[in-house]
PDB file of N, CA and C in Angstrom:
ATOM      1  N   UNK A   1      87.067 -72.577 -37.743  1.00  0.00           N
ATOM      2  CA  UNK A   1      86.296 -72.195 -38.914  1.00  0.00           C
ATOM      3  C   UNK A   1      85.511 -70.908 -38.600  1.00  0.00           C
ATOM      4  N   UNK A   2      85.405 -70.281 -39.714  1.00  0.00           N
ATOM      5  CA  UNK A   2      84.962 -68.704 -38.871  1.00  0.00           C
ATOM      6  C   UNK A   2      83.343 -69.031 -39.628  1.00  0.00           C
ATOM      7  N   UNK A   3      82.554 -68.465 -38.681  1.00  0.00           N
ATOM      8  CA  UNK A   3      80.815 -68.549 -38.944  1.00  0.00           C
ATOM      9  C   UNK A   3      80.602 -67.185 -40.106  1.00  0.00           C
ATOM     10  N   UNK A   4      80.215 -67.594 -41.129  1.00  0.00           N
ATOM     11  CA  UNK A   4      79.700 -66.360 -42.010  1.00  0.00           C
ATOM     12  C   UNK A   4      78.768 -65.697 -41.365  1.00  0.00           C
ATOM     13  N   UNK A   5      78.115 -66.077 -41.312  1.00  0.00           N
ATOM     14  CA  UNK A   5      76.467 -65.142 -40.673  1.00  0.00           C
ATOM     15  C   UNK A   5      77.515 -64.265 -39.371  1.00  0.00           C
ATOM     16  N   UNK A   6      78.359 -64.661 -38.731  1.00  0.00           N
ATOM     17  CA  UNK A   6      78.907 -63.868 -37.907  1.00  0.00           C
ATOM     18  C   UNK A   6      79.964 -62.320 -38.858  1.00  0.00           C
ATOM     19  N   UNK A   7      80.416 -62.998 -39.640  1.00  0.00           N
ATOM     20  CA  UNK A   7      81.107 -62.112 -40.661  1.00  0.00           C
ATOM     21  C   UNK A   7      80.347 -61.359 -41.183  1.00  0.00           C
ATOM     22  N   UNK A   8      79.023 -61.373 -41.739  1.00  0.00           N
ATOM     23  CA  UNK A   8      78.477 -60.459 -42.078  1.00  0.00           C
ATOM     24  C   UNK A   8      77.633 -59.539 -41.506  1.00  0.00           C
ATOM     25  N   UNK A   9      77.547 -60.187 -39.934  1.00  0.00           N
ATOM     26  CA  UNK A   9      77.018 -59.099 -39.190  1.00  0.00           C
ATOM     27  C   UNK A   9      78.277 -57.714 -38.432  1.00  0.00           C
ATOM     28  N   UNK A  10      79.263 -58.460 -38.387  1.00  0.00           N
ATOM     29  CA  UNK A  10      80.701 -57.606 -37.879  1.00  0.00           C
ATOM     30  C   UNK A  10      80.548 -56.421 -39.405  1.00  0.00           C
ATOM     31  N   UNK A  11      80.350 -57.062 -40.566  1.00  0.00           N
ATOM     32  CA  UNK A  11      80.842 -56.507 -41.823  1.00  0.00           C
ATOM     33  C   UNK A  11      79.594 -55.464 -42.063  1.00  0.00           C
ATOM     34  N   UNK A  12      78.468 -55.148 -41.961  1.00  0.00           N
ATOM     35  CA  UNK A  12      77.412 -54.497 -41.544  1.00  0.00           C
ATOM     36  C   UNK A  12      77.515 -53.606 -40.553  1.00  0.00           C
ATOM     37  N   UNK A  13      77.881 -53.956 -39.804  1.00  0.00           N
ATOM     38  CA  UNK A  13      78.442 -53.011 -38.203  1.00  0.00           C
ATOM     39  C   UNK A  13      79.408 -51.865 -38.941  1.00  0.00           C
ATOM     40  N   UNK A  14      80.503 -52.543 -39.799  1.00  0.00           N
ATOM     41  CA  UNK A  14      81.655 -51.670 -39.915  1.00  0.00           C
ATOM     42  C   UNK A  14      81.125 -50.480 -41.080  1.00  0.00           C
ATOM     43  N   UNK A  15      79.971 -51.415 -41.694  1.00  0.00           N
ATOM     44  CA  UNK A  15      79.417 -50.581 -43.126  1.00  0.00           C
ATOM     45  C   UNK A  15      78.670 -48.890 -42.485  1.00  0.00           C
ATOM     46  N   UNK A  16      78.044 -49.691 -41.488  1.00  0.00           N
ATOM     47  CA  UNK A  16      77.156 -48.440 -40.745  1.00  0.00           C
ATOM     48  C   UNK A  16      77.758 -47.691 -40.181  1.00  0.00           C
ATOM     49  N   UNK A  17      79.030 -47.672 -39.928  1.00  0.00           N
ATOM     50  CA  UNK A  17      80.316 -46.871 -38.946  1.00  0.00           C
ATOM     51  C   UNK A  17      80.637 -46.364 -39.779  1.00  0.00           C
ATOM     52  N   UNK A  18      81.537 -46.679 -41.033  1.00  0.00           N
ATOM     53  CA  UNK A  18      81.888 -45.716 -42.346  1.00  0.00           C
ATOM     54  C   UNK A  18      81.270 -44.985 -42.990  1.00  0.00           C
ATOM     55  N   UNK A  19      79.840 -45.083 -42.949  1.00  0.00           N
ATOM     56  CA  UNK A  19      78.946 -44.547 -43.933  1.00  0.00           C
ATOM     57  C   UNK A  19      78.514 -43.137 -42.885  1.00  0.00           C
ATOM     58  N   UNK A  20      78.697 -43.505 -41.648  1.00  0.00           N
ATOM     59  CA  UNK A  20      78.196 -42.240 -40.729  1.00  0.00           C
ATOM     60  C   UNK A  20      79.836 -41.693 -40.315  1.00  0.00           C
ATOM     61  N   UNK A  21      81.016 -42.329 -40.864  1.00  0.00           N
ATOM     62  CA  UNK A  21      82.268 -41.165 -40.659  1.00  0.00           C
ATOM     63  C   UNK A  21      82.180 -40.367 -41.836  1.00  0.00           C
ATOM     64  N   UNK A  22      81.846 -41.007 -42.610  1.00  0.00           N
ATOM     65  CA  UNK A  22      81.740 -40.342 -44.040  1.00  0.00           C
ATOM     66  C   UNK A  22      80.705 -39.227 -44.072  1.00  0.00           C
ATOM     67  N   UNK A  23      79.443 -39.372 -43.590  1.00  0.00           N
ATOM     68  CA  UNK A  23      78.464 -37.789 -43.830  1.00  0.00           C
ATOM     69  C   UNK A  23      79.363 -37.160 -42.645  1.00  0.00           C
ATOM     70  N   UNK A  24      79.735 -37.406 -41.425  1.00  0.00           N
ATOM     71  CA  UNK A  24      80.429 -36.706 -40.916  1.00  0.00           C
ATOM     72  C   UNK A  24      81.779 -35.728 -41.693  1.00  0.00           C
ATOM     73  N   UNK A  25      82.204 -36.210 -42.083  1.00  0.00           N
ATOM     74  CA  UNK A  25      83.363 -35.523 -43.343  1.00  0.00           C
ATOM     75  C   UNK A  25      82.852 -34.745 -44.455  1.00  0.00           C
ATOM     76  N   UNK A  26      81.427 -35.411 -44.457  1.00  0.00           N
ATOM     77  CA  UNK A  26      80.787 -34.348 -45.884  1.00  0.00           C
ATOM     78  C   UNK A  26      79.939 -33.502 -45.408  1.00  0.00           C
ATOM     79  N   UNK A  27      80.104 -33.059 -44.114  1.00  0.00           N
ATOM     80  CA  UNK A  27      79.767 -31.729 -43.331  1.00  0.00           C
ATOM     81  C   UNK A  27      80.899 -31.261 -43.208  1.00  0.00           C
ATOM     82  N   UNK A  28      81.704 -31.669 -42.635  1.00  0.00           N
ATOM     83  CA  UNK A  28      83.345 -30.694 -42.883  1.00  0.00           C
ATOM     84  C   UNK A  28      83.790 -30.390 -44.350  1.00  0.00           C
ATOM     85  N   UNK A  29      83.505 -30.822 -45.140  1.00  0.00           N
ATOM     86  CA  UNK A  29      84.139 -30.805 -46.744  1.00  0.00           C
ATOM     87  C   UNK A  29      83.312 -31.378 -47.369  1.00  0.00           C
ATOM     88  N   UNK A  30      81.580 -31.148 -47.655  1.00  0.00           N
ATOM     89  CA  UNK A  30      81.257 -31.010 -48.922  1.00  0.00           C
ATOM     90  C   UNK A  30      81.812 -31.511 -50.048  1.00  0.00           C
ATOM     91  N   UNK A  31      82.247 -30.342 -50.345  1.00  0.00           N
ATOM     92  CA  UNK A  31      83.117 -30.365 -51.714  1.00  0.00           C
ATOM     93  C   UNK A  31      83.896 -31.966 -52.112  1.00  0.00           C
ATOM     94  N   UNK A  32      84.720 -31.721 -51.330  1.00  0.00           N
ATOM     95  CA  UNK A  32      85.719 -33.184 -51.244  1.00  0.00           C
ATOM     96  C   UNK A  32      85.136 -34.585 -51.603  1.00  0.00           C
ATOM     97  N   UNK A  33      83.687 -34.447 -50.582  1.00  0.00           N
ATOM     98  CA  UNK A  33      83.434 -35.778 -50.824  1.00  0.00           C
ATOM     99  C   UNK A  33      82.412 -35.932 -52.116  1.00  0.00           C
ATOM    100  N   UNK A  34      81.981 -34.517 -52.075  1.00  0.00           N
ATOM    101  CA  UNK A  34      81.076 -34.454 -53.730  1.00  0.00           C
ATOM    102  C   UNK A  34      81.890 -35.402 -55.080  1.00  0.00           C
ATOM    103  N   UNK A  35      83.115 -34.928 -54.817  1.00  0.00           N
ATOM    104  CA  UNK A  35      84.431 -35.209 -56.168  1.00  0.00           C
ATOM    105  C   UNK A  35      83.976 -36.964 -55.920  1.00  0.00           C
ATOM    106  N   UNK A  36      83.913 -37.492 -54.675  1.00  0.00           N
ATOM    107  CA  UNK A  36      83.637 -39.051 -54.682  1.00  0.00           C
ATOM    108  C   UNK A  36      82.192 -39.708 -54.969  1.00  0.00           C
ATOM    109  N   UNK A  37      81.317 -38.626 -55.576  1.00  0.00           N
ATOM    110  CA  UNK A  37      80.093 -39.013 -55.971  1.00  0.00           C
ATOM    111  C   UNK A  37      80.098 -40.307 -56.333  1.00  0.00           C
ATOM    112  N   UNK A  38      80.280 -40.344 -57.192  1.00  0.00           N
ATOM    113  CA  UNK A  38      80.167 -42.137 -58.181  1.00  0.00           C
ATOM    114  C   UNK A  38      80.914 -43.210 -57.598  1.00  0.00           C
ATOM    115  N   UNK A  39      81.642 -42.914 -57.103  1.00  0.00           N
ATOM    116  CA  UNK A  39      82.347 -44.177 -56.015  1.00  0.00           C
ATOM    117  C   UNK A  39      81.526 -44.721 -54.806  1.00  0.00           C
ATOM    118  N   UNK A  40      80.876 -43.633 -54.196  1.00  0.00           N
ATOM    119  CA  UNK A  40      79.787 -43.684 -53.091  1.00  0.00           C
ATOM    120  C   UNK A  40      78.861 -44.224 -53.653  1.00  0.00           C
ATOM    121  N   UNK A  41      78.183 -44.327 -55.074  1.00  0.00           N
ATOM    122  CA  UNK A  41      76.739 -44.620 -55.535  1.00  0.00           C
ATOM    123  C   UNK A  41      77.035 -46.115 -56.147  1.00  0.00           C
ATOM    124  N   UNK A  42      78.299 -46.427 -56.642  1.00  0.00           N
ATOM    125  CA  UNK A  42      78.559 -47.713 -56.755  1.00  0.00           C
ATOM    126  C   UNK A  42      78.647 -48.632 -55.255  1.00  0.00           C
ATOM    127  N   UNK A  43      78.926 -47.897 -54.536  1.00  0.00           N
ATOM    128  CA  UNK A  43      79.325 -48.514 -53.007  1.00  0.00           C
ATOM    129  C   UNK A  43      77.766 -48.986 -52.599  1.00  0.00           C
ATOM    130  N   UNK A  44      77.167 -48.037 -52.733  1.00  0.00           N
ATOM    131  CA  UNK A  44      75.448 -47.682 -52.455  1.00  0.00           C
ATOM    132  C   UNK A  44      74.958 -49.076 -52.847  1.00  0.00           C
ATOM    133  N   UNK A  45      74.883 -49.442 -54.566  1.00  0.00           N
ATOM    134  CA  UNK A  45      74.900 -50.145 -55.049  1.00  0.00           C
ATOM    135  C   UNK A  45      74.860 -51.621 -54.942  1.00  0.00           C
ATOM    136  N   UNK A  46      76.206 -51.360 -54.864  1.00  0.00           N
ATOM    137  CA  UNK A  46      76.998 -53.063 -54.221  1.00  0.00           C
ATOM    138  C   UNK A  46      76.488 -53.263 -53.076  1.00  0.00           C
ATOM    139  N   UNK A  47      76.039 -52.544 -52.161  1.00  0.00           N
ATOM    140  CA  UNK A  47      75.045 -52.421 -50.758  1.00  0.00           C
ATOM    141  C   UNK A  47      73.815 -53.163 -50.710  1.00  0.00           C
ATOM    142  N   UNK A  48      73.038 -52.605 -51.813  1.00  0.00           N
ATOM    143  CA  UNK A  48      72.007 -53.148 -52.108  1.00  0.00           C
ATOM    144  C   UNK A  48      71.637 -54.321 -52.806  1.00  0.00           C
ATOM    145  N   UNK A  49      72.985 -54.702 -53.741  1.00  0.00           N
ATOM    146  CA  UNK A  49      72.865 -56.180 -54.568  1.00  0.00           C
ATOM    147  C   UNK A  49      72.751 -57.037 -53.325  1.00  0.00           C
ATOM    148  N   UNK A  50      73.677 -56.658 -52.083  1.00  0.00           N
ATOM    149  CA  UNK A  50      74.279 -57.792 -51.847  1.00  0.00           C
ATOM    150  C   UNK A  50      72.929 -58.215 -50.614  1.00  0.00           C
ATOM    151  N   UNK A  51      72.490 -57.150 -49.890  1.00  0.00           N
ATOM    152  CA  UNK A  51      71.204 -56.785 -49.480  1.00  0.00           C
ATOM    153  C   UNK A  51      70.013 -58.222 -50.012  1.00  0.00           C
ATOM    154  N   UNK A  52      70.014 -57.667 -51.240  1.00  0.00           N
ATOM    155  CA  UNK A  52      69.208 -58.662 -52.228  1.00  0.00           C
ATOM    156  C   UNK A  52      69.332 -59.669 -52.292  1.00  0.00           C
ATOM    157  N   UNK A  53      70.767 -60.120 -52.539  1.00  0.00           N
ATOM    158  CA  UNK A  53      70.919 -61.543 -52.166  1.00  0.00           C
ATOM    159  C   UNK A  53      70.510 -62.064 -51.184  1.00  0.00           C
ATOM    160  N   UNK A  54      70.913 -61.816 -50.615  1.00  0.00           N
ATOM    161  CA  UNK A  54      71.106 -62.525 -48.943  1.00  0.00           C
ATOM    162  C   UNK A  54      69.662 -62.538 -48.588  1.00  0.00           C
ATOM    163  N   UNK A  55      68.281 -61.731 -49.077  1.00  0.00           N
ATOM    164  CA  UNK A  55      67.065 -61.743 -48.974  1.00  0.00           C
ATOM    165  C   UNK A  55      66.551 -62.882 -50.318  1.00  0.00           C
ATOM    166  N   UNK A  56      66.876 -63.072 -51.028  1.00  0.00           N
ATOM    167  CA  UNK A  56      67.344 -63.982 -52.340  1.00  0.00           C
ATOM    168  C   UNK A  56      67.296 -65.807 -51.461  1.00  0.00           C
ATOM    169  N   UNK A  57      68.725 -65.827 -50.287  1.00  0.00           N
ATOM    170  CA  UNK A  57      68.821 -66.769 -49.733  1.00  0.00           C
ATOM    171  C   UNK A  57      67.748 -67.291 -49.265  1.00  0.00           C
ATOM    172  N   UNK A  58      67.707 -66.045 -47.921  1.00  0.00           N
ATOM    173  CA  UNK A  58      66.575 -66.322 -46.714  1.00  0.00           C
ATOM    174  C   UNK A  58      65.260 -66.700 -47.502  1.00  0.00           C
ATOM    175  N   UNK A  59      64.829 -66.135 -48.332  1.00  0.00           N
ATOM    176  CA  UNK A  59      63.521 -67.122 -48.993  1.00  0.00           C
ATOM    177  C   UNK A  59      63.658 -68.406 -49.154  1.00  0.00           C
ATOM    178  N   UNK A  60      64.980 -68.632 -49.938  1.00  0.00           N
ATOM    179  CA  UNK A  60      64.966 -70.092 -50.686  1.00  0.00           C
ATOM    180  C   UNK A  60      65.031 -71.057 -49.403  1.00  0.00           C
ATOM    181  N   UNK A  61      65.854 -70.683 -47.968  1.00  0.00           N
ATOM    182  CA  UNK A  61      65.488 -71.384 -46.948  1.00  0.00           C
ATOM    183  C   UNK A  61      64.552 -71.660 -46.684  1.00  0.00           C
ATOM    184  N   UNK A  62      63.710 -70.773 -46.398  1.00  0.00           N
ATOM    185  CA  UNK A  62      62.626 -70.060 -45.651  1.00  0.00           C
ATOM    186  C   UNK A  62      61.514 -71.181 -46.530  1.00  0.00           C
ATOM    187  N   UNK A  63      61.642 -71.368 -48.428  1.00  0.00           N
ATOM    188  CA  UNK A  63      61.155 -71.915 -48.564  1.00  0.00           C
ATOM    189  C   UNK A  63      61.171 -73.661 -48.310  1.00  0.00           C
ATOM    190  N   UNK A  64      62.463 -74.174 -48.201  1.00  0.00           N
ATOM    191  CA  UNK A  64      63.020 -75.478 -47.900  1.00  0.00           C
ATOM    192  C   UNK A  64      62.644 -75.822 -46.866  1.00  0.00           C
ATOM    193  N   UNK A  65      62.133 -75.256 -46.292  1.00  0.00           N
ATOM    194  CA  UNK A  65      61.781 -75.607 -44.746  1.00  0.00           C
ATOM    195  C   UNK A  65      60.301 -75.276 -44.939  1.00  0.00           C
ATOM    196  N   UNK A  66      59.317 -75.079 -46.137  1.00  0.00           N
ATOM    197  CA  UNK A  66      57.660 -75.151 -45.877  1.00  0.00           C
ATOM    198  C   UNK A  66      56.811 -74.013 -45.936  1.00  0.00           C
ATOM    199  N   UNK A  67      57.899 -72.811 -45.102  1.00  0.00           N
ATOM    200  CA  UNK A  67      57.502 -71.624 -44.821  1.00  0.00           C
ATOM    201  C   UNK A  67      57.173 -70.469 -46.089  1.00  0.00           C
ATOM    202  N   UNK A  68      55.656 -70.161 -46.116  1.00  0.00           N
ATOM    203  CA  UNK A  68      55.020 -69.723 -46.982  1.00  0.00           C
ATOM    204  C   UNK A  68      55.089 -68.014 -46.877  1.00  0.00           C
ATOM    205  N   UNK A  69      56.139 -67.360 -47.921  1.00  0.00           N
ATOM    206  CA  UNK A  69      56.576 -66.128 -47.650  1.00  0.00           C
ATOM    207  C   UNK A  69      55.701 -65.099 -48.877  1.00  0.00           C
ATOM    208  N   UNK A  70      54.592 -64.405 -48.195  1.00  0.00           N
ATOM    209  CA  UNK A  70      54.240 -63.609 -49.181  1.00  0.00           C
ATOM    210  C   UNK A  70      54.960 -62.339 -49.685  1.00  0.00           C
ATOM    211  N   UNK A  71      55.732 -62.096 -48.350  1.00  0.00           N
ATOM    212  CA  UNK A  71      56.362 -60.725 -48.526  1.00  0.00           C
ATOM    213  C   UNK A  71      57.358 -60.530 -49.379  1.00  0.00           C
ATOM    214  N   UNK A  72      57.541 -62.280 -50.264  1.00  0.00           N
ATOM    215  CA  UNK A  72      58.370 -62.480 -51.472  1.00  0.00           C
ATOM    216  C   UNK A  72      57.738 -62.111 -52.169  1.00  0.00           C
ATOM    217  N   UNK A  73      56.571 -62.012 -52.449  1.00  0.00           N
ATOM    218  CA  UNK A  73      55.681 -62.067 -53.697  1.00  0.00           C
ATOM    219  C   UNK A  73      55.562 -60.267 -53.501  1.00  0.00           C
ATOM    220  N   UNK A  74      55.477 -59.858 -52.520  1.00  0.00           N
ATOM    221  CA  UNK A  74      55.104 -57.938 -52.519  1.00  0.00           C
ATOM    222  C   UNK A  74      55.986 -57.407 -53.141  1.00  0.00           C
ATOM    223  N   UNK A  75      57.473 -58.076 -52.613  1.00  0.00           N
ATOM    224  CA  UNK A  75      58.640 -57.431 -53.015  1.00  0.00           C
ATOM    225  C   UNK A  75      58.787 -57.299 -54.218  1.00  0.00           C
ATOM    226  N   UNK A  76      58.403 -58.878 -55.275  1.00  0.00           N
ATOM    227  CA  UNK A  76      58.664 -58.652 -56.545  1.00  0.00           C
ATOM    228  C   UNK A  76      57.848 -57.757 -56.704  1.00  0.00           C
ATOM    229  N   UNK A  77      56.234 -58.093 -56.761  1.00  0.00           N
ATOM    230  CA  UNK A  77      55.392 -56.795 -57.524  1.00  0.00           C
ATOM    231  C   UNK A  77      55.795 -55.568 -57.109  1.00  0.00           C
ATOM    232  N   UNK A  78      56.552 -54.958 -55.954  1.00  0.00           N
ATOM    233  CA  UNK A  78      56.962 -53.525 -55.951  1.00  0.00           C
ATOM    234  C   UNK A  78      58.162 -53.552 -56.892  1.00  0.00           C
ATOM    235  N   UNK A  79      58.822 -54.507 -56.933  1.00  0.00           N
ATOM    236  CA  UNK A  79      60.725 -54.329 -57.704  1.00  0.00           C
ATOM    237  C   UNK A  79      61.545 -53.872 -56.414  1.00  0.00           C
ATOM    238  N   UNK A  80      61.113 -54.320 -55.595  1.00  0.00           N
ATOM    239  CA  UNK A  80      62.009 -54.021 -54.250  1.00  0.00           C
ATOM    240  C   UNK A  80      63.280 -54.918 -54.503  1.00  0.00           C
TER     241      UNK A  80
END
């Protein structure tokens, strides 16, 4: 059975490797990767939903288990 929490740390690893081949390429070609604007900002995006979630989870644990998280409560009042 494969461990998620292991999958998404491999899958994070690979995110941070692509995202730094990629400004690497958009110092060689600009241009090129400009044309992929909106594909990158949806990517961005989906980055951050999923970000959210998974901070979404860790509370609802975090709360099941007692643990009194204010930095839930900052986050909403910023809209983080």
């Amino acid at each position: 059975m494969r461990d998620p929490l292991e999958e998404l740390e491999a899958a994070g690893r690979m995110l941070v490797l692509e995202a730094k081949a990629l400004r690497d390429l958009k110092a060689q070609a600009p241009k090129a990767l400009g044309e992929q604007r909106r594909k990158l900002l949806e990517a961005a995006d989906a980055a951050r939903t999923l970000v959210s979630e998974l901070y979404a989870l860790e509370v609802a644990l975090r709360r099941s288990l007692g643990e009194d998280n204010s930095a839930e409560a900052l986050r909403r009042e910023l809209s983080l």
